[in-house]
Protein backbone atom coordinates (compact mmCIF):
# COMPACT_ATOMS: atom_id res chain seq x y z
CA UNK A 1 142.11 -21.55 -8.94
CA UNK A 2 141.41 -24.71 -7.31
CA UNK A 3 141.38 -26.91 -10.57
CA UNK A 4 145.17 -25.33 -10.47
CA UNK A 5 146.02 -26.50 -7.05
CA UNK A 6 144.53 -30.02 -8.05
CA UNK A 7 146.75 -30.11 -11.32
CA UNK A 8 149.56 -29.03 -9.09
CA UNK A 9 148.92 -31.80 -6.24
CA UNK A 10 149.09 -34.64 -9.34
CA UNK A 11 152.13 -32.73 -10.49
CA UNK A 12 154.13 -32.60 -6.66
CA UNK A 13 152.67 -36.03 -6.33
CA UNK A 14 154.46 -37.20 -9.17
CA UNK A 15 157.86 -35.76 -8.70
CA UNK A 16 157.62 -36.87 -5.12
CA UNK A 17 157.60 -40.15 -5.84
CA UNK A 18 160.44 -39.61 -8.81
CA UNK A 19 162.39 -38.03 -6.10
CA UNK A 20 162.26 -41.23 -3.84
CA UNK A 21 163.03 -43.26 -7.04
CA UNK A 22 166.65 -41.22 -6.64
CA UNK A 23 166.96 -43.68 -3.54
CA UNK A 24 168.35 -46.95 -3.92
CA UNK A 25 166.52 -47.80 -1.22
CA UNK A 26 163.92 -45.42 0.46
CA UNK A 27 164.12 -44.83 3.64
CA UNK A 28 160.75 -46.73 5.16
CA UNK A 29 159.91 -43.46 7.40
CA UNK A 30 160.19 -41.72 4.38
CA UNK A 31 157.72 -43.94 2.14
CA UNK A 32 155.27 -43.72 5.42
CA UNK A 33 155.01 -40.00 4.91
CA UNK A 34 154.36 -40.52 1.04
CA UNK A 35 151.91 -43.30 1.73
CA UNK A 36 150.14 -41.25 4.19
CA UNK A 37 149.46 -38.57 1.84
CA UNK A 38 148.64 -41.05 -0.37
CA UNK A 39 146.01 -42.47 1.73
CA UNK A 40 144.35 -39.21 3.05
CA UNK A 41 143.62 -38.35 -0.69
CA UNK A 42 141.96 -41.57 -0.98
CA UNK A 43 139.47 -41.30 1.79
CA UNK A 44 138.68 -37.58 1.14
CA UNK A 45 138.01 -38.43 -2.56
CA UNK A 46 135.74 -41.25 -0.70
CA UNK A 47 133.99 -38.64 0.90
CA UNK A 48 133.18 -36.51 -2.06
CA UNK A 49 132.22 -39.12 -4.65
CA UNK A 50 130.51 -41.64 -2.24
CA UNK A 51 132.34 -44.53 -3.37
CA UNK A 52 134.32 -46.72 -0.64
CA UNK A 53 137.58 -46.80 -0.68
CA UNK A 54 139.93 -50.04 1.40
CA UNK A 55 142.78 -47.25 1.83
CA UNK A 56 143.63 -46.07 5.41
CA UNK A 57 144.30 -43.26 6.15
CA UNK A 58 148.33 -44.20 7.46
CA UNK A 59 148.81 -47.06 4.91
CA UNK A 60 152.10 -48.58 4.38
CA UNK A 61 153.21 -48.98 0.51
CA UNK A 62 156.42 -49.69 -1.41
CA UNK A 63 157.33 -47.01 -3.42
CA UNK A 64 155.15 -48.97 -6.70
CA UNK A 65 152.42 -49.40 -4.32
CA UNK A 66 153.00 -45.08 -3.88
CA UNK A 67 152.37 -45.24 -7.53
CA UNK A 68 149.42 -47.16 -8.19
CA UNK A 69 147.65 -45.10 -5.35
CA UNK A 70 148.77 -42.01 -6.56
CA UNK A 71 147.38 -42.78 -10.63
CA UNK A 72 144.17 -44.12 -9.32
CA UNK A 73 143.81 -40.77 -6.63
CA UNK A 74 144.51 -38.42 -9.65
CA UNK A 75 142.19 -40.25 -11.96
CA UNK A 76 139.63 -39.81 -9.61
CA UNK A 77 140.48 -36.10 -8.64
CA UNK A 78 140.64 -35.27 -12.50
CA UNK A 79 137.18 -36.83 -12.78
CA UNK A 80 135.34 -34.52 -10.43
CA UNK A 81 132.72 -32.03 -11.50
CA UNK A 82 134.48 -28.32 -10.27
CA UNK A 83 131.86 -25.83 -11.39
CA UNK A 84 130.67 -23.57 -8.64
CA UNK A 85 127.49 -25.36 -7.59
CA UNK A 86 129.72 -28.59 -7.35
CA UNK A 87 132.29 -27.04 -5.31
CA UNK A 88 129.70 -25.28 -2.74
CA UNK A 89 128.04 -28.65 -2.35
CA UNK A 90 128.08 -29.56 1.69
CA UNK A 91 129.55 -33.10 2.10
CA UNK A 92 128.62 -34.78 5.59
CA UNK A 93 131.28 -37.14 6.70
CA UNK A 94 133.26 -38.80 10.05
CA UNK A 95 136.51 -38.24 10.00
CA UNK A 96 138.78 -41.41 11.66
CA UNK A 97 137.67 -40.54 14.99
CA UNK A 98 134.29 -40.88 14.26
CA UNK A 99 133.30 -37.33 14.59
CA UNK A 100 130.99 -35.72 12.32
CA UNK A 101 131.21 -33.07 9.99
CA UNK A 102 130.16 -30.98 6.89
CA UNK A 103 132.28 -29.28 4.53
CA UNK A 104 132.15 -27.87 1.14
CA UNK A 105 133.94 -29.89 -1.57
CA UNK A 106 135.78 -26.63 -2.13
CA UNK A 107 136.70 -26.83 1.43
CA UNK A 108 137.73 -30.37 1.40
CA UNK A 109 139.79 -30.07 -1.96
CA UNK A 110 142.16 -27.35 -0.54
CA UNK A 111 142.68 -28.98 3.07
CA UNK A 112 143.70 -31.92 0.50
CA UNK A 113 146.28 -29.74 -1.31
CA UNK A 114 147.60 -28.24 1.71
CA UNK A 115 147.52 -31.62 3.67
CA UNK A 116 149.80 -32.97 0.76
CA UNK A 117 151.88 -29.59 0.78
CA UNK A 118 152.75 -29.96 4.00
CA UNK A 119 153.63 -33.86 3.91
CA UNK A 120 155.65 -33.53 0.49
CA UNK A 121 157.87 -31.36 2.09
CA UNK A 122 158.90 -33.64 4.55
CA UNK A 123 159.61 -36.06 2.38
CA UNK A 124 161.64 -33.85 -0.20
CA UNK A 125 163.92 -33.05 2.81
CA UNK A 126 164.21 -36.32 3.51
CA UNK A 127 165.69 -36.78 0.26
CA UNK A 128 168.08 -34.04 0.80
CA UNK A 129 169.20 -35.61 3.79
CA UNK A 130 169.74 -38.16 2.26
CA UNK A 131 172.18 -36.51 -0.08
CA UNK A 132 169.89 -36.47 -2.82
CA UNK A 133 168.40 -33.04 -4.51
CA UNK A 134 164.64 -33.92 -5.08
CA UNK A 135 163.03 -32.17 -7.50
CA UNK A 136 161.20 -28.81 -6.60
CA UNK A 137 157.50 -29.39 -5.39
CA UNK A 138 157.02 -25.73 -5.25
CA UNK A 139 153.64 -24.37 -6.64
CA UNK A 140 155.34 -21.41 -8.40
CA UNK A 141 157.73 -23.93 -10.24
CA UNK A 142 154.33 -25.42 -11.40
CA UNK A 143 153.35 -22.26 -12.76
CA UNK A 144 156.06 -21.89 -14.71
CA UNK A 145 156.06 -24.64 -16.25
CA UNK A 146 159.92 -25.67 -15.31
């Protein structure tokens, strides 16, 4: 299932930031949100692959900069090794506070697609608000294929 959820994060990613295209110009609070997501897939694939990464975790991007982050993040996620032994592999990391921690990969991979559940949804409302209809995010519209 979770090599799913990651094909459905690069899909919600992707119609998130086609959504925000409907803008003429997106609201900055808006792009924050998108940015932030952005950025927190970033640094956990960081963490799991052991390669640095310049992004912060609340970066602030235009909506190409969204973009660029976003193809580079699912290259990366698309790239990892998801067989069982990888995904009950123990990462240690410190989070932004500087607190340690372990987690399994599998455990870090869904926080990641939850993380960017959550935060997509703010910004697809934002949309709406903004008198737009976004396109559905929605996992089970992923399944179907719609």
């Amino acid at each position: 299932m979770l090599p799913r959820l990651i094909d459905h994060l690069i899909w919600a990613d992707d119609r998130v930031a086609d959504s925000l295209a409907m803008l003429s110009a997106p609201d900055p609070a808006l792009l924050k949100i998108f940015s932030h997501v952005l950025g927190a897939e970033s640094i956990w694939i960081s963490r799991l692959t052991g390669i640095a990464t310049d992004v912060a975790v609340f970066p602030e991007y235009d909506l190409a900069g969204c973009r660029e982050l976003a193809a580079r993040n699912h290259a990366s996620l698309k790239s990892l090794p998801l067989e069982s032994e990888d995904r009950a592999r123990t990462v240690h990391y410190t989070n932004s506070r500087g607190e340690s921690f372990n987690s399994t990969v599998a455990e870090i991979l869904h926080h990641v697609c939850l993380h960017g559940m959550h935060h997509r949804g703010q910004v697809v409302r934002g949309v709406r608000l903004a008198g737009h209809t976004p396109l559905p995010t929605d996992f089970i519209v992923f399944v179907r294929g719609s």
